[in-house]
N, C-alpha and C. Protein backbone atom coordinates (compact mmCIF):
# COMPACT_ATOMS: atom_id res chain seq x y z
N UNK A 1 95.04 103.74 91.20
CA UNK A 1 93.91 103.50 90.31
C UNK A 1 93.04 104.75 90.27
N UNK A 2 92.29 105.03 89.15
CA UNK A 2 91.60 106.51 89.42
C UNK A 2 90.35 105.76 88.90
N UNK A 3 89.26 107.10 88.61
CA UNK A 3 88.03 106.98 89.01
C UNK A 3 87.30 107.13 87.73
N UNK A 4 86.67 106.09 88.24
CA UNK A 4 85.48 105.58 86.99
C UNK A 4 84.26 106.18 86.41
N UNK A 5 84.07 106.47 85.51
CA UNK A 5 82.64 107.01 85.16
C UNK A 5 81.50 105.29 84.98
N UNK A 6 81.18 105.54 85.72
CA UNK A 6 79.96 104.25 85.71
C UNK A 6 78.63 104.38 85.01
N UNK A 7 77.75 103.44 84.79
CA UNK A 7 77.22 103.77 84.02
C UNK A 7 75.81 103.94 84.78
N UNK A 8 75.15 104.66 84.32
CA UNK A 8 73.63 105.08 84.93
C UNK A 8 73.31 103.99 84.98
N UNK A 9 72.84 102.79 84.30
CA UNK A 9 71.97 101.56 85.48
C UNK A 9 72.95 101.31 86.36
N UNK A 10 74.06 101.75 86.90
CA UNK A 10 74.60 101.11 87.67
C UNK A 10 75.31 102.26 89.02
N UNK A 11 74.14 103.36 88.67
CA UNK A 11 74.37 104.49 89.80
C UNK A 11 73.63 103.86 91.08
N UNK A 12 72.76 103.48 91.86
CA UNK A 12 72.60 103.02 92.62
C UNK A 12 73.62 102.45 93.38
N UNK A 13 74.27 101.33 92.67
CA UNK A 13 75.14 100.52 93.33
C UNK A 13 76.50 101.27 93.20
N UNK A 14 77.12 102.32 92.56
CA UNK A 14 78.33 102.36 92.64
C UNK A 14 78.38 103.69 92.78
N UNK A 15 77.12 104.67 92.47
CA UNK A 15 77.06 106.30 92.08
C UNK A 15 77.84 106.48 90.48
N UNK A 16 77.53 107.48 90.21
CA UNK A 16 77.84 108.08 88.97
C UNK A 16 79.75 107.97 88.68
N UNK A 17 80.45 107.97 89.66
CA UNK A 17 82.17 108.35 89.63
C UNK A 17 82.58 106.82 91.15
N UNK A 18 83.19 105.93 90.77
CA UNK A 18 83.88 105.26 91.29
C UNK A 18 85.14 104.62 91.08
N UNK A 19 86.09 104.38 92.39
CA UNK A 19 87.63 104.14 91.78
C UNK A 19 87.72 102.10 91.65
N UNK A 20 88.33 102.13 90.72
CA UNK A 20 88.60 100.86 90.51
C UNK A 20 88.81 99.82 91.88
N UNK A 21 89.66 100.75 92.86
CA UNK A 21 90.01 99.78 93.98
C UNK A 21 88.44 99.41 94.81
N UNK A 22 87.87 100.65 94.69
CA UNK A 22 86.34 100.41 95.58
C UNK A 22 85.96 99.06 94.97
N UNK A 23 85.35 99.57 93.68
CA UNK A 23 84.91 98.30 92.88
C UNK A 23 85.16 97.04 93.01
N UNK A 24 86.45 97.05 93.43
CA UNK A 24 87.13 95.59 93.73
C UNK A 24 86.80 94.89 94.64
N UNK A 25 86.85 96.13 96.00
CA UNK A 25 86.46 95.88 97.62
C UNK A 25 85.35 95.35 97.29
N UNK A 26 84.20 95.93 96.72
CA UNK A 26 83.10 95.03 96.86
C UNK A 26 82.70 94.36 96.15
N UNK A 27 83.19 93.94 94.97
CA UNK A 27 83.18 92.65 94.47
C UNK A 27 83.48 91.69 95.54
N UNK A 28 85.34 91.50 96.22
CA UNK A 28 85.09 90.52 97.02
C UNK A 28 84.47 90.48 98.21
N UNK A 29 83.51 91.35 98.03
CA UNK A 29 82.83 90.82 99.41
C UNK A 29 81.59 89.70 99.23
N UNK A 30 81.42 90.03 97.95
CA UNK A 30 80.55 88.95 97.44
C UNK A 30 80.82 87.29 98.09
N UNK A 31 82.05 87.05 97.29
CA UNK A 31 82.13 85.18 98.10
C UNK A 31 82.39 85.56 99.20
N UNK A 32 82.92 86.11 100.04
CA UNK A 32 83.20 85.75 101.16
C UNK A 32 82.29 85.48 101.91
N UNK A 33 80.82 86.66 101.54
CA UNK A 33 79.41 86.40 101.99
C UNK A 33 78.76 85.29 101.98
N UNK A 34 79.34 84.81 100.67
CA UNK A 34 77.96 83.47 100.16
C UNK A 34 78.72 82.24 100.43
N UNK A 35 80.62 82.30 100.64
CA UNK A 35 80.93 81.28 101.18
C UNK A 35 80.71 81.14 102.41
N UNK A 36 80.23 82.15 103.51
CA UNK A 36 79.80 82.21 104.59
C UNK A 36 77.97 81.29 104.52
N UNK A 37 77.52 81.57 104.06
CA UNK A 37 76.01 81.08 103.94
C UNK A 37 76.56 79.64 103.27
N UNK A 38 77.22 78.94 102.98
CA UNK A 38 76.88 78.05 102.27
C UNK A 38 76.86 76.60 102.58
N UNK A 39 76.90 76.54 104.04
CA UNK A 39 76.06 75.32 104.74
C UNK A 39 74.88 75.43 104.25
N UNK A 40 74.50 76.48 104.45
CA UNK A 40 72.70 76.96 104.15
C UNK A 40 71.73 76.67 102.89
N UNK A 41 73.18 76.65 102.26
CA UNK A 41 72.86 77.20 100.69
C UNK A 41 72.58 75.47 99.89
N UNK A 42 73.47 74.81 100.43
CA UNK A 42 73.71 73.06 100.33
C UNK A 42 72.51 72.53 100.78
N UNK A 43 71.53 72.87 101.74
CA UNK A 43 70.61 72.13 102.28
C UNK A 43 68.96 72.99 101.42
N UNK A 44 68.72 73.41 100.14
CA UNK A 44 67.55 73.48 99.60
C UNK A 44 67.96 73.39 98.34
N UNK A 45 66.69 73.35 97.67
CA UNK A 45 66.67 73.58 96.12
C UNK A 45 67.80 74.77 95.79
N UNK A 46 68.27 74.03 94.05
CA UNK A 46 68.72 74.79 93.58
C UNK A 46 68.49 76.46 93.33
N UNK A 47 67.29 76.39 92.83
CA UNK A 47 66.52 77.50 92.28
C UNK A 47 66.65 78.48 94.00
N UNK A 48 66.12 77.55 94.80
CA UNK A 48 65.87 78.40 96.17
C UNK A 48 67.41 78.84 96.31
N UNK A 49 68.79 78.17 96.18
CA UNK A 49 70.05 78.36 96.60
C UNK A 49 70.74 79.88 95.76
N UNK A 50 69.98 79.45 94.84
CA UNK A 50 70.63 80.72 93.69
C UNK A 50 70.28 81.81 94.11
N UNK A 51 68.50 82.00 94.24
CA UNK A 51 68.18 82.84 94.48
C UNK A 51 68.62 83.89 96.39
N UNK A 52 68.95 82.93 97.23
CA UNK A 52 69.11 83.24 98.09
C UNK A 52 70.61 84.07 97.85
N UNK A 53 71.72 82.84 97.37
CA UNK A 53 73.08 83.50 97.15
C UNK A 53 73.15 85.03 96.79
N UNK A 54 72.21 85.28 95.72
CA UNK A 54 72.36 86.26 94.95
C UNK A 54 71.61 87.42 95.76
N UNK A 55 70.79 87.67 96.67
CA UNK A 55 70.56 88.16 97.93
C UNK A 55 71.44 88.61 98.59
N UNK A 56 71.78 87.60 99.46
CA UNK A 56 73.50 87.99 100.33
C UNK A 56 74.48 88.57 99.55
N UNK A 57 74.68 88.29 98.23
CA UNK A 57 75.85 88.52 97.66
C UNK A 57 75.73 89.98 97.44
N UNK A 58 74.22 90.67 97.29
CA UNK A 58 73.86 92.35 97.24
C UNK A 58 73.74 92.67 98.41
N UNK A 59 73.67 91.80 99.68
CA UNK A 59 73.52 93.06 100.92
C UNK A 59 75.34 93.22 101.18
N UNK A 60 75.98 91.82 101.15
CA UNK A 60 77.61 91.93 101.40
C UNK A 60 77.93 93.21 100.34
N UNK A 61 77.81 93.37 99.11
CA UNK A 61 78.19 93.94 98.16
C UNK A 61 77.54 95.23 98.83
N UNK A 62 76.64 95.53 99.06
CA UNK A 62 76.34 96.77 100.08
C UNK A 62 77.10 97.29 100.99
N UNK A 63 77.10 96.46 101.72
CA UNK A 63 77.44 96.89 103.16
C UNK A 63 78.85 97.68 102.64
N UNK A 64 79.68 97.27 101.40
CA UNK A 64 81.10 98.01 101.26
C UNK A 64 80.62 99.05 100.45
N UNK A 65 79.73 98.77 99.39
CA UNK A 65 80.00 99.63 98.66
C UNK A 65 79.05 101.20 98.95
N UNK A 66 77.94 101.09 99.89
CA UNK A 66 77.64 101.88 100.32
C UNK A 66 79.08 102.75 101.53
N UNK A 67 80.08 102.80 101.31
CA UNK A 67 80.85 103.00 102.34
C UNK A 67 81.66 103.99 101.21
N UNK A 68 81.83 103.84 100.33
CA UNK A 68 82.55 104.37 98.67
C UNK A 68 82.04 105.62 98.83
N UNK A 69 82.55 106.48 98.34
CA UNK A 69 82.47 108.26 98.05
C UNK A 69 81.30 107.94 96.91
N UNK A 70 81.81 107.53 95.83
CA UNK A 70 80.34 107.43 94.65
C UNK A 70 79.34 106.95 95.13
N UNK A 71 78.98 106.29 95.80
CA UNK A 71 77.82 105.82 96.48
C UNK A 71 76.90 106.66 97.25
N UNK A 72 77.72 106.61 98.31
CA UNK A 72 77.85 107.81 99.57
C UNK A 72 77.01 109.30 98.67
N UNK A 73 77.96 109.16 97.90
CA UNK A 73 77.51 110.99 97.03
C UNK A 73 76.35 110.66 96.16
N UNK A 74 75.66 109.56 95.73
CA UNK A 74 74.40 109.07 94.95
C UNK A 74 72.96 109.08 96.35
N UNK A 75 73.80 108.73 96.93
CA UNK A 75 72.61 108.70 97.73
C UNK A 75 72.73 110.13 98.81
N UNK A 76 73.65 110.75 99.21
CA UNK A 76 73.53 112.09 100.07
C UNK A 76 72.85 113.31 99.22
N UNK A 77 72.35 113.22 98.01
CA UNK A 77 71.72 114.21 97.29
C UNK A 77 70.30 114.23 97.40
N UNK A 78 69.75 113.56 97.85
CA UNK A 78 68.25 112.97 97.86
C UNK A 78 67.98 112.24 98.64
N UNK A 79 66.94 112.59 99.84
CA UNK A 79 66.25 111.87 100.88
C UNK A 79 65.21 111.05 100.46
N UNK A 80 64.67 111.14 99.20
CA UNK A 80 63.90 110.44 98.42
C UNK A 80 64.19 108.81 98.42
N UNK A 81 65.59 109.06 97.68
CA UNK A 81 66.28 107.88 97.10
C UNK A 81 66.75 107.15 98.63
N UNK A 82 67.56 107.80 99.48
CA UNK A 82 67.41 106.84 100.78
C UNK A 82 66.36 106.32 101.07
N UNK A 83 65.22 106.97 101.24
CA UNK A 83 63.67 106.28 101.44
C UNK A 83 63.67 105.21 100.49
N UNK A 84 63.57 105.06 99.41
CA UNK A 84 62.67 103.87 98.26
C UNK A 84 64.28 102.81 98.57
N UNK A 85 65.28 103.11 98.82
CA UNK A 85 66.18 102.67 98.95
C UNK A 85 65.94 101.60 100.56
N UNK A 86 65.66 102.33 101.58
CA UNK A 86 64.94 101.69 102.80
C UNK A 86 63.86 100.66 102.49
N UNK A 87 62.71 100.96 101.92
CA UNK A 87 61.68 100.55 102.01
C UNK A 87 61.52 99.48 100.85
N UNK A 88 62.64 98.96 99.89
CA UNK A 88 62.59 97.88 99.08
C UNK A 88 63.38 96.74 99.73
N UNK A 89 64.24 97.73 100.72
CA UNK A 89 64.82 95.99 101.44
C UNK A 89 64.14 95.04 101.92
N UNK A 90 63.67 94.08 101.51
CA UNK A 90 63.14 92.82 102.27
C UNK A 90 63.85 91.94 102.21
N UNK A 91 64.91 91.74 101.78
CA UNK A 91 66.06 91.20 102.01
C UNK A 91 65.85 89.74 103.04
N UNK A 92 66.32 90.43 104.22
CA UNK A 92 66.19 89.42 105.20
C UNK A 92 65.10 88.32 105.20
N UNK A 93 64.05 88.67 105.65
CA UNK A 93 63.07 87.70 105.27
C UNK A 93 62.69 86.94 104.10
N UNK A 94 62.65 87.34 103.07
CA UNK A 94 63.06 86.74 102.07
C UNK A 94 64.01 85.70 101.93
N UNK A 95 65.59 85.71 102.37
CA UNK A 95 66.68 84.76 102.58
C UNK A 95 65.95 83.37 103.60
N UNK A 96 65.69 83.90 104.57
CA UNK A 96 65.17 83.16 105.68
C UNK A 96 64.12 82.43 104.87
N UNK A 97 63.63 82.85 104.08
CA UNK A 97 62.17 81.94 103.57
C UNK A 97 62.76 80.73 102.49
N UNK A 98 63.91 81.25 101.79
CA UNK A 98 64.46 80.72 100.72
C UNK A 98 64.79 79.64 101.51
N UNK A 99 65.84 79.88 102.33
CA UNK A 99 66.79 78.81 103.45
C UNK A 99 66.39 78.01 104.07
N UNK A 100 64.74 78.04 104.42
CA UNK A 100 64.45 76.95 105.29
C UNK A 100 64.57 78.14 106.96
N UNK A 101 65.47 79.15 107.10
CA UNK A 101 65.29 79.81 108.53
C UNK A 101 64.66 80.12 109.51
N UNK A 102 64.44 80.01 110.31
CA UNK A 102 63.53 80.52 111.53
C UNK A 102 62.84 82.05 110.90
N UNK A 103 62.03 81.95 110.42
CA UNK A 103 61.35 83.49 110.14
C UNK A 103 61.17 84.42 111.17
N UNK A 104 60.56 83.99 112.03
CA UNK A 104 60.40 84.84 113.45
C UNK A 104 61.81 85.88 113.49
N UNK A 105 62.76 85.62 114.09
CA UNK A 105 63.38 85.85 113.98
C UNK A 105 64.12 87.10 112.90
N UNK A 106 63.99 86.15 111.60
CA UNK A 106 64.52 87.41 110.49
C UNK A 106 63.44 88.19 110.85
N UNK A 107 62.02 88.24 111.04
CA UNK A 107 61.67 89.20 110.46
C UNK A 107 61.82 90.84 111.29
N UNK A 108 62.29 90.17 113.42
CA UNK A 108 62.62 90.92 113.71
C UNK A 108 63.57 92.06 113.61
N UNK A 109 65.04 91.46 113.12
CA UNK A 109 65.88 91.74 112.62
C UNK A 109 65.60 92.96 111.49
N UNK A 110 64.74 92.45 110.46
CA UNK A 110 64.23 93.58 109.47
C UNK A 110 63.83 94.30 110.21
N UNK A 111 62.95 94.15 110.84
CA UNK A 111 61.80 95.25 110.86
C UNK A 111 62.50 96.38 111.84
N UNK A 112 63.67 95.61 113.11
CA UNK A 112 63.79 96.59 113.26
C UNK A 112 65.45 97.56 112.94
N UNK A 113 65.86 96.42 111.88
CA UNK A 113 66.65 97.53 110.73
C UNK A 113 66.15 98.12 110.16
N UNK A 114 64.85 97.96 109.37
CA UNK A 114 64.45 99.28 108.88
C UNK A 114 64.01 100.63 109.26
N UNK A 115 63.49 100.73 110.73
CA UNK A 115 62.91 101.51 112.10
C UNK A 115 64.62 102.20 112.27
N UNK A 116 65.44 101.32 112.68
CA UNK A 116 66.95 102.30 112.88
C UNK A 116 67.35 102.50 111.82
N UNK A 117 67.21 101.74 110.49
CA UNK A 117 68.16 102.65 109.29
C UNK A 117 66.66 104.12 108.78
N UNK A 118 65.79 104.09 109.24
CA UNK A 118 64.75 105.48 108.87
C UNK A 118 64.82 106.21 109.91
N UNK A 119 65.20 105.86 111.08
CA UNK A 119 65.50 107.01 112.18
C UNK A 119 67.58 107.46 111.60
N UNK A 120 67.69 106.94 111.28
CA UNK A 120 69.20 107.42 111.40
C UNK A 120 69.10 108.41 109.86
N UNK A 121 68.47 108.08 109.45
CA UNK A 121 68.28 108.85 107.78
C UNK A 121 67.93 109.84 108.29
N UNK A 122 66.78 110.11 109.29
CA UNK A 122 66.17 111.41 109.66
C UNK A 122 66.96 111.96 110.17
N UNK A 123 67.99 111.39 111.15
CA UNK A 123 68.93 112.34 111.57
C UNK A 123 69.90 113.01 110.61
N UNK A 124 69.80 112.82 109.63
CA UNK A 124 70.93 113.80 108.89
C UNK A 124 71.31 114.73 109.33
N UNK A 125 72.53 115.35 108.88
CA UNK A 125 73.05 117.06 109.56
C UNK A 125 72.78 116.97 110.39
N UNK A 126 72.46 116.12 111.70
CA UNK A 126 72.72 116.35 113.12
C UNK A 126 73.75 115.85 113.60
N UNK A 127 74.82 116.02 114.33
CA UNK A 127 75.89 115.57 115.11
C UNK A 127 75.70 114.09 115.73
N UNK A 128 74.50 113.54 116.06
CA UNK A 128 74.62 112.13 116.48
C UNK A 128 74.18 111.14 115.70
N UNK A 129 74.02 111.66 114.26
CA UNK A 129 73.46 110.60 113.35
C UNK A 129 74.45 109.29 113.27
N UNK A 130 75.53 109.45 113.25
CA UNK A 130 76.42 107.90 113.21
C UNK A 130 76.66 107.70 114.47
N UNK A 131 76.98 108.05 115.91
CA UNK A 131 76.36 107.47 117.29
C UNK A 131 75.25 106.65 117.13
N UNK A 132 74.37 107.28 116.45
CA UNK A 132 72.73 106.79 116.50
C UNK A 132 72.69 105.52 115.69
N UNK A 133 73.32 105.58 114.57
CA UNK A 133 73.37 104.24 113.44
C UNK A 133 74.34 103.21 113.75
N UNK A 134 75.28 103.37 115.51
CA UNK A 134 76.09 102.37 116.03
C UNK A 134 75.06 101.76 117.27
N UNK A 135 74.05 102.79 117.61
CA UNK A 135 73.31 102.39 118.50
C UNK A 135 72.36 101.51 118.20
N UNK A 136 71.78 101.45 116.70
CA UNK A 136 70.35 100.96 116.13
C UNK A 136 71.39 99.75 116.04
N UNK A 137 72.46 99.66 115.31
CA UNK A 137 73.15 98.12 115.09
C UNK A 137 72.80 97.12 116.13
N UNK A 138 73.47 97.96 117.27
CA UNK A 138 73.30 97.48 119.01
C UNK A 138 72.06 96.55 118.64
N UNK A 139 71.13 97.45 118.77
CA UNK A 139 69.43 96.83 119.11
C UNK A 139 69.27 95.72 118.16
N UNK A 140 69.91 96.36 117.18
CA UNK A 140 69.10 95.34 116.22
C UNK A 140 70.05 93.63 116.75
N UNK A 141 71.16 93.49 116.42
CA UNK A 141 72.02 92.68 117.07
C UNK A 141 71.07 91.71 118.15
N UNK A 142 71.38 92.88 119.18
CA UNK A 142 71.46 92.47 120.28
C UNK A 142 69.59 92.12 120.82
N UNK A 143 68.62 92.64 120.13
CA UNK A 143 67.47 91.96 120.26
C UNK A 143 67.70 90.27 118.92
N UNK A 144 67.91 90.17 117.90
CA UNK A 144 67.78 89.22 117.51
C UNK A 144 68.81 87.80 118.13
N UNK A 145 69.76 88.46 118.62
CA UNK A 145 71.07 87.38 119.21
C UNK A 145 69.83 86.72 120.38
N UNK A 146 68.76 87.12 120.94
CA UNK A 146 68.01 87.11 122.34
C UNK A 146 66.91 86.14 121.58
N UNK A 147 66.75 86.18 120.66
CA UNK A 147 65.68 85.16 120.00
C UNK A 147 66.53 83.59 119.71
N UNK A 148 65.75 82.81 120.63
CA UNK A 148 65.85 81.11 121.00
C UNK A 148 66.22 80.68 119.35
N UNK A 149 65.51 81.05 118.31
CA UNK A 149 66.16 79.96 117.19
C UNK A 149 66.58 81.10 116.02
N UNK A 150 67.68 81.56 116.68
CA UNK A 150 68.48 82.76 115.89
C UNK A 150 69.64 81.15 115.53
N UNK A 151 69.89 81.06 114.44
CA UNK A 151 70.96 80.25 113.91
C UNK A 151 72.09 81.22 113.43
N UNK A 152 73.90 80.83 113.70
CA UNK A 152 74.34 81.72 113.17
C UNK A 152 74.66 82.37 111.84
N UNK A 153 73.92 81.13 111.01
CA UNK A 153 73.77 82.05 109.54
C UNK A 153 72.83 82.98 109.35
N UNK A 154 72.17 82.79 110.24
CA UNK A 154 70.84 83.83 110.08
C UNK A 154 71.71 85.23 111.00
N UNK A 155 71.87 84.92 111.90
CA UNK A 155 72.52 85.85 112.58
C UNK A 155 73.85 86.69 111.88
N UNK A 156 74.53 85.83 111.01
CA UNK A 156 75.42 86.80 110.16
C UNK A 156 74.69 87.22 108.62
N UNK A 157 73.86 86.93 108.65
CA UNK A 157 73.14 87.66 107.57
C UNK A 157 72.14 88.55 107.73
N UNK A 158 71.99 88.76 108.93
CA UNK A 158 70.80 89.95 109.80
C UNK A 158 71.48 91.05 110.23
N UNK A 159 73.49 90.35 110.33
CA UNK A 159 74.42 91.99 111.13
C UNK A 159 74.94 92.38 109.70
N UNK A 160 75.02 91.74 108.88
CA UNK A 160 75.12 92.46 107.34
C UNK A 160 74.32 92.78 106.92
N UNK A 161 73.16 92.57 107.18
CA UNK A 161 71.90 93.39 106.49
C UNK A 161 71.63 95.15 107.25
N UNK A 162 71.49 94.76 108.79
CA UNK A 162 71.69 95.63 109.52
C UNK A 162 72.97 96.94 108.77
N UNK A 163 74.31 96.21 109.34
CA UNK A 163 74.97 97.07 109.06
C UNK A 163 74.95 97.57 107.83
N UNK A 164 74.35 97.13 106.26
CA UNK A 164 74.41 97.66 105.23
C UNK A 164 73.34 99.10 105.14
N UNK A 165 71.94 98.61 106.22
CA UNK A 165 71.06 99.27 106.13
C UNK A 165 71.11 100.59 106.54
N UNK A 166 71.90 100.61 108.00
CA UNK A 166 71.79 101.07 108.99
C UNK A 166 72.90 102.13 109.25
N UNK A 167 74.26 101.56 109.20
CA UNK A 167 75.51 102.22 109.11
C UNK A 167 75.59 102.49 107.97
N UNK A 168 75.70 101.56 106.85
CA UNK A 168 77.09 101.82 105.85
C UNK A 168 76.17 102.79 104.86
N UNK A 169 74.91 102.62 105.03
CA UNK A 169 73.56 103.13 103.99
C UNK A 169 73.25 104.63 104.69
N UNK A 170 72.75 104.34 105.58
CA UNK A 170 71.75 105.73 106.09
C UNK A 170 72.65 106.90 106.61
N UNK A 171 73.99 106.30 106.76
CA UNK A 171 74.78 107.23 107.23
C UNK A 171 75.51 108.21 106.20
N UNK A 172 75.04 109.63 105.98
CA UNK A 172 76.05 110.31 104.71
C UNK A 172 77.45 110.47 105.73
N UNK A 173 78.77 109.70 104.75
CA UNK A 173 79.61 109.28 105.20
C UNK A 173 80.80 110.62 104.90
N UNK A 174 80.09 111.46 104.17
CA UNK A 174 80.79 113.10 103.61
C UNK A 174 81.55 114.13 104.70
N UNK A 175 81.18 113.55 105.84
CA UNK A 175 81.76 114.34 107.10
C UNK A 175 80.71 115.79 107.16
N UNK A 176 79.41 115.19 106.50
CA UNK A 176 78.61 116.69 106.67
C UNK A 176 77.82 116.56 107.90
N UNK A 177 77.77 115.45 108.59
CA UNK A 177 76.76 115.45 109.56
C UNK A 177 77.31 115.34 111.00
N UNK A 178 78.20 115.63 111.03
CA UNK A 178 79.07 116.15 112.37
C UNK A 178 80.24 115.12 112.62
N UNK A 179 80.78 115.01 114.00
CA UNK A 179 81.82 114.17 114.30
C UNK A 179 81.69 112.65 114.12
């Protein structure tokens, strides 16, 4: 399959040049995400269910497609765009509010994915920036798994948020920033 010219509203999510097979990858990551949430999704309002689905279905759709060369190369040109890119995720908390979730909880999860996906951004061009963005996963993980009413939908929608934020996002995946 070769490579796509995409269209400017849709550089964010895919970059300017993507191959058909990427595209695909993260399309299905979509249901697999929201068939994952969808105990969750069954127990509120419609309006609240949609809106939540369609949430998860952009951080799953993240987490791959930030991993894509077009992506990867949309966002490694500009520290700008990683920033406004960081700082619009509210993601998590948001889901949690939709769902009925333990908030506490999400909001740790965010807050401190966003703290490791803006320290791992800063590391650019240094040699331990993806060490560093396997380490922030750690924390982030492994402090919210430690919170009493972490449920595991919340919990698999906090290591996909994480990892979209943190790894698959902040990390330029170009082999410019060392081993």
């Amino acid at each position: 399959m070769g490579t796509l010219r995409i269209p400017s509203s849709l550089h964010d999510v895919f970059g300017a040049h993507q191959s058909a097979a990427s595209i695909t990858l993260v399309l299905l990551a979509v249901p697999i995400a929201v068939l994952a949430v969808l105990p969750a999704l069954l127990t509120v309002e419609l309006w609240r269910a949609v809106l939540a689905a369609l949430l998860v279905a952009d951080i799953a759709a993240g987490v791959v497609a930030n991993f894509t060369r077009g992506t990867n190369d949309h966002y490694a040109v500009s520290a700008k765009r990683r920033a406004v890119f960081i700082a619009v995720h509210v993601h998590l908390p948001i889901v949690a509010l939709l769902l009925g979730l333990p908030l506490f909880p999400a909001l740790i999860g965010w807050a401190l994915t966003i703290a490791a996906g803006t320290a791992v951004v800063l590391l650019q061009g240094s040699p331990v920036q993806r060490p560093a963005a396997g380490l922030g996963i750690v924390i982030v993980l492994g402090a919210t798994a430690l919170v009493a009413e972490m449920t595991s939908v919340l919990l698999f929608i906090t290591a996909l948020f994480a990892i979209k934020v943190v790894l698959s996002f902040a990390v330029d995946h170009s082999g410019a920033t060392g081993p």
